[in-house]
PDB file of N, CA and C in Angstrom:
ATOM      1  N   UNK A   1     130.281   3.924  50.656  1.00  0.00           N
ATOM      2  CA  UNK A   1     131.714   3.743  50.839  1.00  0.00           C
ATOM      3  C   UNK A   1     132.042   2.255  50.911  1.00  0.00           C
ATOM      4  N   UNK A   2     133.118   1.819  50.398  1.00  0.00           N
ATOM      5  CA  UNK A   2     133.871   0.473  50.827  1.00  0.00           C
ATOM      6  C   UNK A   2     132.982  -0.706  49.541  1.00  0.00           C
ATOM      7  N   UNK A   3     132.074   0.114  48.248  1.00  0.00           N
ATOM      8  CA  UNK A   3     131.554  -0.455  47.813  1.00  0.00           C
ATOM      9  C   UNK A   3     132.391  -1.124  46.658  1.00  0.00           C
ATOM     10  N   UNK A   4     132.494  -2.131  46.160  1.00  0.00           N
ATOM     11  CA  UNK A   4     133.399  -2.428  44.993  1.00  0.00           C
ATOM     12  C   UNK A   4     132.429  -3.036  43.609  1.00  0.00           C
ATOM     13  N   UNK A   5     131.177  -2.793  43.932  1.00  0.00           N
ATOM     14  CA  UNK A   5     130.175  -3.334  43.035  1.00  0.00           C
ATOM     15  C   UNK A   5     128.879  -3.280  43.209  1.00  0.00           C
ATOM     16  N   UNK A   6     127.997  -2.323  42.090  1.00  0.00           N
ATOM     17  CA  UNK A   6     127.093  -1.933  42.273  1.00  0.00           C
ATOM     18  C   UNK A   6     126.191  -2.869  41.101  1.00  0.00           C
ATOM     19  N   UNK A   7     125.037  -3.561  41.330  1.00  0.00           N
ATOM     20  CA  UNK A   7     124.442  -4.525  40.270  1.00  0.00           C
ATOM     21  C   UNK A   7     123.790  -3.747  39.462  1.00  0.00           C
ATOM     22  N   UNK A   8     124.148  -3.638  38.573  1.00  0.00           N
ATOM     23  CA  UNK A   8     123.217  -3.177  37.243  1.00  0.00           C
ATOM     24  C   UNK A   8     121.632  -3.225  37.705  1.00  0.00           C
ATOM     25  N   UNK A   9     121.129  -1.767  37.022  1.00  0.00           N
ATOM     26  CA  UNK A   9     119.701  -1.775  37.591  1.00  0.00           C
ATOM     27  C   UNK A   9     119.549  -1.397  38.976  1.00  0.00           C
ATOM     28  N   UNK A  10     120.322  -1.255  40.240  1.00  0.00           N
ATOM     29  CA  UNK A  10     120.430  -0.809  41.272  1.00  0.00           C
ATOM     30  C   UNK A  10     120.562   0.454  41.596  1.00  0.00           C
ATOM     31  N   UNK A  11     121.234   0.735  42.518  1.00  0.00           N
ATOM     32  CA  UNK A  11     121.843   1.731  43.445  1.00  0.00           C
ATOM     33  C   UNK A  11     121.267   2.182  44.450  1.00  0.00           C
ATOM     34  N   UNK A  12     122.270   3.376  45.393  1.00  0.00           N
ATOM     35  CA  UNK A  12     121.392   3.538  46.721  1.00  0.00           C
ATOM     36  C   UNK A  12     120.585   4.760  46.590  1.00  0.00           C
ATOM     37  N   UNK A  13     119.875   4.969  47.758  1.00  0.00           N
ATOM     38  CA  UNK A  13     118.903   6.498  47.469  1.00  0.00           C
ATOM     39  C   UNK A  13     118.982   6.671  49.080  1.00  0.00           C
ATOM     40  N   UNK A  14     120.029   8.118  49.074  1.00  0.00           N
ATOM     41  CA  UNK A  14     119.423   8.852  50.472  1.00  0.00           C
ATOM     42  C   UNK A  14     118.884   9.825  50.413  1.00  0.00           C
ATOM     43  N   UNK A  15     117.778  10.084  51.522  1.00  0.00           N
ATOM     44  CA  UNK A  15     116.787  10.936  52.205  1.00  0.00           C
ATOM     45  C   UNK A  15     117.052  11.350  53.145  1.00  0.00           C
ATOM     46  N   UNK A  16     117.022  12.346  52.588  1.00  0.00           N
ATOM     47  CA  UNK A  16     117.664  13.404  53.786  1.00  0.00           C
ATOM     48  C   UNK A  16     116.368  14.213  54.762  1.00  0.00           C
ATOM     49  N   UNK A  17     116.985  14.685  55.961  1.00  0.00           N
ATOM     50  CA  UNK A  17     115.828  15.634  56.635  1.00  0.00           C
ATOM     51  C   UNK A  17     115.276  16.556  55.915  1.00  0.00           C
ATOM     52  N   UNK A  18     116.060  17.357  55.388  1.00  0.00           N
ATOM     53  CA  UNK A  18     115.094  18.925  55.096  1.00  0.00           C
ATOM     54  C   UNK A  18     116.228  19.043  53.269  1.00  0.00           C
ATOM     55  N   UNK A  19     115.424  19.852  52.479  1.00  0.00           N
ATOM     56  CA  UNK A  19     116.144  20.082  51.269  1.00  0.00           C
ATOM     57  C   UNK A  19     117.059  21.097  51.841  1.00  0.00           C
ATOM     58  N   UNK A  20     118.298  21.110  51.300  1.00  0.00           N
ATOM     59  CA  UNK A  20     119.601  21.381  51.154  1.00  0.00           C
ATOM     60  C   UNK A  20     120.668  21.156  50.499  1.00  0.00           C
ATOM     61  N   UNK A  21     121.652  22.185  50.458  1.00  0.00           N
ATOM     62  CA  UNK A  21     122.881  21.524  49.992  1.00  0.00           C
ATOM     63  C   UNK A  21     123.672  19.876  50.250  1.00  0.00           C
ATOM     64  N   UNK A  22     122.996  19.254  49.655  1.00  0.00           N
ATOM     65  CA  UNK A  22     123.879  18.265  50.627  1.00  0.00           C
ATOM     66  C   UNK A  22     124.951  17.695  49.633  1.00  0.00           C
ATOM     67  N   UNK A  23     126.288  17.975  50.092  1.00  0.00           N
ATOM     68  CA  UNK A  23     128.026  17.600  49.463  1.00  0.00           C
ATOM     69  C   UNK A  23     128.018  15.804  49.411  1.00  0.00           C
ATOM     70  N   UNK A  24     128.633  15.546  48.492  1.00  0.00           N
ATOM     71  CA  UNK A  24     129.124  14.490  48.043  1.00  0.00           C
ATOM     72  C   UNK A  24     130.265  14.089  47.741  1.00  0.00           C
ATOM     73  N   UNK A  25     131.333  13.095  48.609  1.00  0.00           N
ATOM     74  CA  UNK A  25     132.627  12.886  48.071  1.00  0.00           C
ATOM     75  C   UNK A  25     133.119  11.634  47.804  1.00  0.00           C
ATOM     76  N   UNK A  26     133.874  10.860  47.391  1.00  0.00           N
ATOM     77  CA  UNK A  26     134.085   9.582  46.776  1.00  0.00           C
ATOM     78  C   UNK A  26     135.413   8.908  47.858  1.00  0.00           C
ATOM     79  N   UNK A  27     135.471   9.086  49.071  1.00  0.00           N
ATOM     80  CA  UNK A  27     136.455   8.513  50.150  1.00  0.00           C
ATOM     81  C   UNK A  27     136.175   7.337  50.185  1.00  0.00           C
ATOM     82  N   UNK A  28     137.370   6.036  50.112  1.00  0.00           N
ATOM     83  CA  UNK A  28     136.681   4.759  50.236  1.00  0.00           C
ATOM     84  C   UNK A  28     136.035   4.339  49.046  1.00  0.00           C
ATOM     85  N   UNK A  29     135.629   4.973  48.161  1.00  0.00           N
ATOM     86  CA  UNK A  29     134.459   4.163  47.109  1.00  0.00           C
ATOM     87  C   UNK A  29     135.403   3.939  45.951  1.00  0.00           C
ATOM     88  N   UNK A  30     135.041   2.854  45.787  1.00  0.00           N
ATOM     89  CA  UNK A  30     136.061   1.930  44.633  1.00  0.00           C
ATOM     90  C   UNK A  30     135.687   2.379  43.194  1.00  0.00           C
ATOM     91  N   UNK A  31     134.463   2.723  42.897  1.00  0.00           N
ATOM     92  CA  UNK A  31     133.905   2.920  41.381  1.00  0.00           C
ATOM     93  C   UNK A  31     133.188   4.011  41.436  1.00  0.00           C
ATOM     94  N   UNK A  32     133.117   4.437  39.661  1.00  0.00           N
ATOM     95  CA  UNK A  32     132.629   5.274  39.985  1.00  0.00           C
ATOM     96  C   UNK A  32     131.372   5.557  39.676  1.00  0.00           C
ATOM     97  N   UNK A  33     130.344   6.525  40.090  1.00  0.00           N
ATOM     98  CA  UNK A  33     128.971   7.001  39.847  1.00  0.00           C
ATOM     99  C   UNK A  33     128.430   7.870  39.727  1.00  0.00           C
ATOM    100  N   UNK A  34     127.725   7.764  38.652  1.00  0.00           N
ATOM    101  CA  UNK A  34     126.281   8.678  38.831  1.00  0.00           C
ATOM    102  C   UNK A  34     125.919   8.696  39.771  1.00  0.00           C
ATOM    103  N   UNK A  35     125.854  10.404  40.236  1.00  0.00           N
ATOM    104  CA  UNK A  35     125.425  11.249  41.214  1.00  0.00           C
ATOM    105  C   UNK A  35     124.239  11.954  40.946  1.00  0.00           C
ATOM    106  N   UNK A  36     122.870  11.474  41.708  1.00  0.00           N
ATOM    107  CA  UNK A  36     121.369  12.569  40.848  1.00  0.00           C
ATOM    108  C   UNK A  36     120.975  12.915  42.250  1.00  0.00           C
ATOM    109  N   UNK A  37     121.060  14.444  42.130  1.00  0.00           N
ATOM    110  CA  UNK A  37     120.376  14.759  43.662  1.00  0.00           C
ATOM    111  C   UNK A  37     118.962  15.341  43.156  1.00  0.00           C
ATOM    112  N   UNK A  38     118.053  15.473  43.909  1.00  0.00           N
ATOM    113  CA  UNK A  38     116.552  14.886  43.566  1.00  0.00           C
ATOM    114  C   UNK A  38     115.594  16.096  44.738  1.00  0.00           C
ATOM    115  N   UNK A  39     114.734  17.561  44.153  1.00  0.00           N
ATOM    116  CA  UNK A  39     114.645  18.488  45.146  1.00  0.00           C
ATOM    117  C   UNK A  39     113.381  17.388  45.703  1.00  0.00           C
ATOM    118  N   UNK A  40     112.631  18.121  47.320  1.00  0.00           N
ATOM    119  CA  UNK A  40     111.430  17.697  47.225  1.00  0.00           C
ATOM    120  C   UNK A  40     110.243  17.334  46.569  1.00  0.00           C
ATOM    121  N   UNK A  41     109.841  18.065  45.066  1.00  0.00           N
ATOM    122  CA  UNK A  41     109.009  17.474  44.582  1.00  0.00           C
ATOM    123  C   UNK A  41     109.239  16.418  43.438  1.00  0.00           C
ATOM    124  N   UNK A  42     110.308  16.164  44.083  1.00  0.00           N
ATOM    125  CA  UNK A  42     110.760  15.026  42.558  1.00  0.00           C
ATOM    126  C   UNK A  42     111.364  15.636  41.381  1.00  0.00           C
ATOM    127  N   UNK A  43     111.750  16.510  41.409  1.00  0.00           N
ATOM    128  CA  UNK A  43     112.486  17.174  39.943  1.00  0.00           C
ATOM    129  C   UNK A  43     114.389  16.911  40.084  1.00  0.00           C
ATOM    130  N   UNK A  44     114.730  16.467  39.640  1.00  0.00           N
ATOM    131  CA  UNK A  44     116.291  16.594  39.281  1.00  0.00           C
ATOM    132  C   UNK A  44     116.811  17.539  38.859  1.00  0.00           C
ATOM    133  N   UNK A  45     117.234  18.439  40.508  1.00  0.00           N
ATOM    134  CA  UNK A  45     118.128  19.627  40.045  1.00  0.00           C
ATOM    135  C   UNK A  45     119.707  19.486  39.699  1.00  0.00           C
ATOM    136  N   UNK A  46     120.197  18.469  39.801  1.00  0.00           N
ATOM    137  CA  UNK A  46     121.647  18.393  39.350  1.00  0.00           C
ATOM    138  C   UNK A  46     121.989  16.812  39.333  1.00  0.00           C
ATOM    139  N   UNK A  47     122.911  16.790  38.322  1.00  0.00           N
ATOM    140  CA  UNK A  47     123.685  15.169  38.461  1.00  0.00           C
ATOM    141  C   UNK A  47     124.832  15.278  37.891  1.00  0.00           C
ATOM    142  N   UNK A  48     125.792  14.315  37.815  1.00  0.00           N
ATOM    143  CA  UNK A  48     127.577  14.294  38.068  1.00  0.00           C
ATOM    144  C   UNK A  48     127.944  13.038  38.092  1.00  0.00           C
ATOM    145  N   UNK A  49     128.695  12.455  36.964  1.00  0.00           N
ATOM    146  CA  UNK A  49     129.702  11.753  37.200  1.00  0.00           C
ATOM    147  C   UNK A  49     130.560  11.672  38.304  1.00  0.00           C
ATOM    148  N   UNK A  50     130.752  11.253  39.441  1.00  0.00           N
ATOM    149  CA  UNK A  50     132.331  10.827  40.294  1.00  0.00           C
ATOM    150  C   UNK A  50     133.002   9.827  39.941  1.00  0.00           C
ATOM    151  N   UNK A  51     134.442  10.307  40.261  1.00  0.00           N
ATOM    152  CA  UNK A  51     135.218   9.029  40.431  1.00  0.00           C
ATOM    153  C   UNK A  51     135.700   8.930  41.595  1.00  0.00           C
ATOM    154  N   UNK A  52     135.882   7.732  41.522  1.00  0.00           N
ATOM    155  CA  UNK A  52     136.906   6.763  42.633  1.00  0.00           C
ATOM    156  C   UNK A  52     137.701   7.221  43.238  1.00  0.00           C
ATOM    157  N   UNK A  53     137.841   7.336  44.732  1.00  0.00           N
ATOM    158  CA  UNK A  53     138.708   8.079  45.752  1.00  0.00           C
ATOM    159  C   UNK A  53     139.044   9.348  45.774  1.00  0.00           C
ATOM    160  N   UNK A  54     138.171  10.133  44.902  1.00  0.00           N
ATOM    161  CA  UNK A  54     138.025  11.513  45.082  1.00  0.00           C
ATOM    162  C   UNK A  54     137.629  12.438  46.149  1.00  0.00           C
ATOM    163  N   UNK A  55     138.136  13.394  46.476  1.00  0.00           N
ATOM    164  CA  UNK A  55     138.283  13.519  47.874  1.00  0.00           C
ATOM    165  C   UNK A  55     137.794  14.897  48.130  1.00  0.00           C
ATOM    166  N   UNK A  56     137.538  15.769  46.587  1.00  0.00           N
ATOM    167  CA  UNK A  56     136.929  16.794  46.493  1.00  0.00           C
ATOM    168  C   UNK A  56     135.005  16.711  46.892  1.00  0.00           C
ATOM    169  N   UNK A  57     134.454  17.650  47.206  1.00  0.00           N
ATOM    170  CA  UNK A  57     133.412  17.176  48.042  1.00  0.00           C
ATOM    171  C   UNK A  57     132.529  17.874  46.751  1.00  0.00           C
ATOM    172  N   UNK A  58     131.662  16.985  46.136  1.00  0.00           N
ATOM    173  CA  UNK A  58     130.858  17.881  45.076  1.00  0.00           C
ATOM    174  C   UNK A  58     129.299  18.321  45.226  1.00  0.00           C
ATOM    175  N   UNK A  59     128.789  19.635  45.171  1.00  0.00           N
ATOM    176  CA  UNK A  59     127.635  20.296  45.600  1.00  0.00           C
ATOM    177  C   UNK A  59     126.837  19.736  44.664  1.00  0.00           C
ATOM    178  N   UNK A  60     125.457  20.118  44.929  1.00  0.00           N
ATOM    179  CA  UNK A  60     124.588  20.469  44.065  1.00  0.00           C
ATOM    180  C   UNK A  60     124.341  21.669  43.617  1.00  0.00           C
ATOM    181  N   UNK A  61     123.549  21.891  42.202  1.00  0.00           N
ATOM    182  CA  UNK A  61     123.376  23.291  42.205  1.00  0.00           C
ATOM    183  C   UNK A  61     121.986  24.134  42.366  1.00  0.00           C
ATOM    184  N   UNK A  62     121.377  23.260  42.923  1.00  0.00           N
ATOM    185  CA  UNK A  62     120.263  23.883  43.844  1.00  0.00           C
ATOM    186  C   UNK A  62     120.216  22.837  45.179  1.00  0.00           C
ATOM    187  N   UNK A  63     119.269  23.343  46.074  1.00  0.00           N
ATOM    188  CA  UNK A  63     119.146  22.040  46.956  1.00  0.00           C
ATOM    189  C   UNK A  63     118.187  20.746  46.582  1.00  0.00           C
ATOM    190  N   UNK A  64     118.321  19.766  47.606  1.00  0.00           N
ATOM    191  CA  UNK A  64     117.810  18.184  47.141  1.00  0.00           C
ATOM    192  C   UNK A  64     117.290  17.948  48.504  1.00  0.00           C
ATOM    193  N   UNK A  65     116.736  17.447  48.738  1.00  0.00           N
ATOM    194  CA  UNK A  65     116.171  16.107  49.869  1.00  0.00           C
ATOM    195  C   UNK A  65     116.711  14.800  49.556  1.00  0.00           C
ATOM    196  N   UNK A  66     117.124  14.819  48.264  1.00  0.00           N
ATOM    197  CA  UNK A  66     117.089  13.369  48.197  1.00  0.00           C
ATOM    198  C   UNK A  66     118.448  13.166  46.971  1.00  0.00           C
ATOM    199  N   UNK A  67     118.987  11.863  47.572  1.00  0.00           N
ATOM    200  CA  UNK A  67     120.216  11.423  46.462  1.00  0.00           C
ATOM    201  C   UNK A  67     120.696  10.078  45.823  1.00  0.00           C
ATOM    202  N   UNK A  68     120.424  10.094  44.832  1.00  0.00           N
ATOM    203  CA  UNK A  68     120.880   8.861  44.153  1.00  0.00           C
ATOM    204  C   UNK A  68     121.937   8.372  43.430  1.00  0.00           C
ATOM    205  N   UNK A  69     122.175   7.372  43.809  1.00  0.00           N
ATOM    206  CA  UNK A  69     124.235   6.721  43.437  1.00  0.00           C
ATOM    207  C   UNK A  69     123.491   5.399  42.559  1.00  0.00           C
ATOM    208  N   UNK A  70     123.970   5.754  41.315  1.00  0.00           N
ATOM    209  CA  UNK A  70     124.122   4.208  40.641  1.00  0.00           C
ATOM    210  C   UNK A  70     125.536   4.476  39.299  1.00  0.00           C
ATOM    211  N   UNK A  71     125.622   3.100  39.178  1.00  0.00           N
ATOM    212  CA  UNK A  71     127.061   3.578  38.274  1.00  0.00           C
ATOM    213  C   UNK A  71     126.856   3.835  37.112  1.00  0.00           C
ATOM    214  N   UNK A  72     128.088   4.464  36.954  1.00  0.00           N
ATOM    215  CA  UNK A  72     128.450   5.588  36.057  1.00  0.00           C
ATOM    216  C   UNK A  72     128.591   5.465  34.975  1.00  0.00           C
ATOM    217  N   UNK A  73     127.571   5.803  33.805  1.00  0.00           N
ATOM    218  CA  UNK A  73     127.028   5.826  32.778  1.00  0.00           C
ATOM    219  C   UNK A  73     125.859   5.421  32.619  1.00  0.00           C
ATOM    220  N   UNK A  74     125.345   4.663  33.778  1.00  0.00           N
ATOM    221  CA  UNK A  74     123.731   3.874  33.836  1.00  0.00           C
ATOM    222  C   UNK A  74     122.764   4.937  34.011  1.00  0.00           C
ATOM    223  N   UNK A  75     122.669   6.402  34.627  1.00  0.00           N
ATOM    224  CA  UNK A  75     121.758   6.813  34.525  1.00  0.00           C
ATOM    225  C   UNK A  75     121.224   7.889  33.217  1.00  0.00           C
ATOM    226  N   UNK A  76     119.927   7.313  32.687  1.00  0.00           N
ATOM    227  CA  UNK A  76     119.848   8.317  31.700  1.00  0.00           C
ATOM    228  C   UNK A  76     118.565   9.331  31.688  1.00  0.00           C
ATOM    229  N   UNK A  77     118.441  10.306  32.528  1.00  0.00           N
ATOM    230  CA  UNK A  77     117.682  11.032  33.075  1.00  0.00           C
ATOM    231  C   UNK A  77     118.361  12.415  33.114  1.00  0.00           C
ATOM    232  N   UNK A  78     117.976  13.609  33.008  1.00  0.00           N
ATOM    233  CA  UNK A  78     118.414  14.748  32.812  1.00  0.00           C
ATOM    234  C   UNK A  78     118.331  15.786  34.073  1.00  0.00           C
ATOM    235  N   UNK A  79     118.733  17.008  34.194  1.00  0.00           N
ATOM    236  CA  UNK A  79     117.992  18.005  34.942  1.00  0.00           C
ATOM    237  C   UNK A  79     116.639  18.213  34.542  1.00  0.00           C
ATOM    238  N   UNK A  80     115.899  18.804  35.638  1.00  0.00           N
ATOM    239  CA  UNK A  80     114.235  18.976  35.051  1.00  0.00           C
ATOM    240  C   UNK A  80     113.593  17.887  35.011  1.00  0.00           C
ATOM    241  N   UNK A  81     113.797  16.688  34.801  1.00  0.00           N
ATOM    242  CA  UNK A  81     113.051  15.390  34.526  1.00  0.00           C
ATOM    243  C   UNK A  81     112.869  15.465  35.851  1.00  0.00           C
ATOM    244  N   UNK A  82     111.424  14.693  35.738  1.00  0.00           N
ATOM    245  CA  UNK A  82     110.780  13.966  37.251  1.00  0.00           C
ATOM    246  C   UNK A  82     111.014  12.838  37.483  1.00  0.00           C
ATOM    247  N   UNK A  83     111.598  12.523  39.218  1.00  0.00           N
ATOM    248  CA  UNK A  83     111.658  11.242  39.381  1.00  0.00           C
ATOM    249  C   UNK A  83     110.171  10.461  40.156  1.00  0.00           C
ATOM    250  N   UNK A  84     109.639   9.694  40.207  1.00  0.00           N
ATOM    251  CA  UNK A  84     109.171   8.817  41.004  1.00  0.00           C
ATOM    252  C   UNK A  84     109.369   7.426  41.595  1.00  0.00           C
ATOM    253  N   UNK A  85     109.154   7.367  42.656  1.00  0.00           N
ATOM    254  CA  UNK A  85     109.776   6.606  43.889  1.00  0.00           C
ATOM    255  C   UNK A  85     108.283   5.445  44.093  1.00  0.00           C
ATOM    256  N   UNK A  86     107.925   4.322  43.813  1.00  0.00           N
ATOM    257  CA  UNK A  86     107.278   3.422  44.369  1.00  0.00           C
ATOM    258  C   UNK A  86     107.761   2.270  45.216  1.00  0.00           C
ATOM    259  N   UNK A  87     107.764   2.035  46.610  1.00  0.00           N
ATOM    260  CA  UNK A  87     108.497   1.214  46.845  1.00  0.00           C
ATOM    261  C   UNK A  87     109.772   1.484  46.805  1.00  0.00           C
ATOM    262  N   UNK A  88     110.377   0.514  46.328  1.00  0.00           N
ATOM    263  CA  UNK A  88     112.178   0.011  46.345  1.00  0.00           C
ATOM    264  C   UNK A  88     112.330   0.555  44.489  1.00  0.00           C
ATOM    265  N   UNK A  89     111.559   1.480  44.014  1.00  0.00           N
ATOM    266  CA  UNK A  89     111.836   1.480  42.435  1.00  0.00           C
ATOM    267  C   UNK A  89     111.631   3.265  42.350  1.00  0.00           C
ATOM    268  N   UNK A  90     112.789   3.369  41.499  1.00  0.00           N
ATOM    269  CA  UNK A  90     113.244   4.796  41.525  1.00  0.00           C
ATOM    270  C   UNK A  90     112.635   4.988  39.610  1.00  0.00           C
ATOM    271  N   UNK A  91     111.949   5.711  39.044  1.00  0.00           N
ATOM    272  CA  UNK A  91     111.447   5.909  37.943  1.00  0.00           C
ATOM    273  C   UNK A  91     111.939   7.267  37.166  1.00  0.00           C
ATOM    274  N   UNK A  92     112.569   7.324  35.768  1.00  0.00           N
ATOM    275  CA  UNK A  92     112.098   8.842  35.656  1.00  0.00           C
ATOM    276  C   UNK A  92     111.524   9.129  34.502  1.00  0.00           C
ATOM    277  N   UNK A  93     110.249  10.280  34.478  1.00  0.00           N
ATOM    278  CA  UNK A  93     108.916  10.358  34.088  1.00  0.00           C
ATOM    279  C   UNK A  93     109.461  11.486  32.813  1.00  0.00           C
TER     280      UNK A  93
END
């Protein structure tokens, strides 16, 4: 939230406690992004364009542990693709 610029090649990644639904909404956020929610073993069960100050809260369509925001059009990774995580570097295989 409150972000107005995301650097190319970036974005954030949350980790969550346990896999679940976890909702996503665009309150506060200036731009918009690629949304990749990510189950426990690294597979990408869903991803989504948002925009900006959207206020609708958007699911996944299975559950995730894990979620990644970078902007919107930068990610090019599918459902089913594997991600890997080394460090501070998000990969997909």
């Amino acid at each position: 939230m409150h972000e107005t610029n995301i650097p190319d090649d970036t974005g954030m990644f949350f980790i969550f406690e346990d896999e679940n639904y976890h909702g996503i909404w665009m309150k506060n956020t200036h731009i918009p992004l690629d949304v990749v929610w990510i189950n426990e073993s690294g597979t990408i069960v869903d991803i989504a364009t948002l925009q900006p100050h959207d206020m609708q809260t958007t699911m996944p369509k299975q559950p995730a542990k894990y979620i990644l925001e970078v902007n919107a059009g930068e990610f090019q990774g599918k459902v089913g693709d594997h991600v890997d995580r080394v460090g501070n570097t998000i990969r997909v295989l």
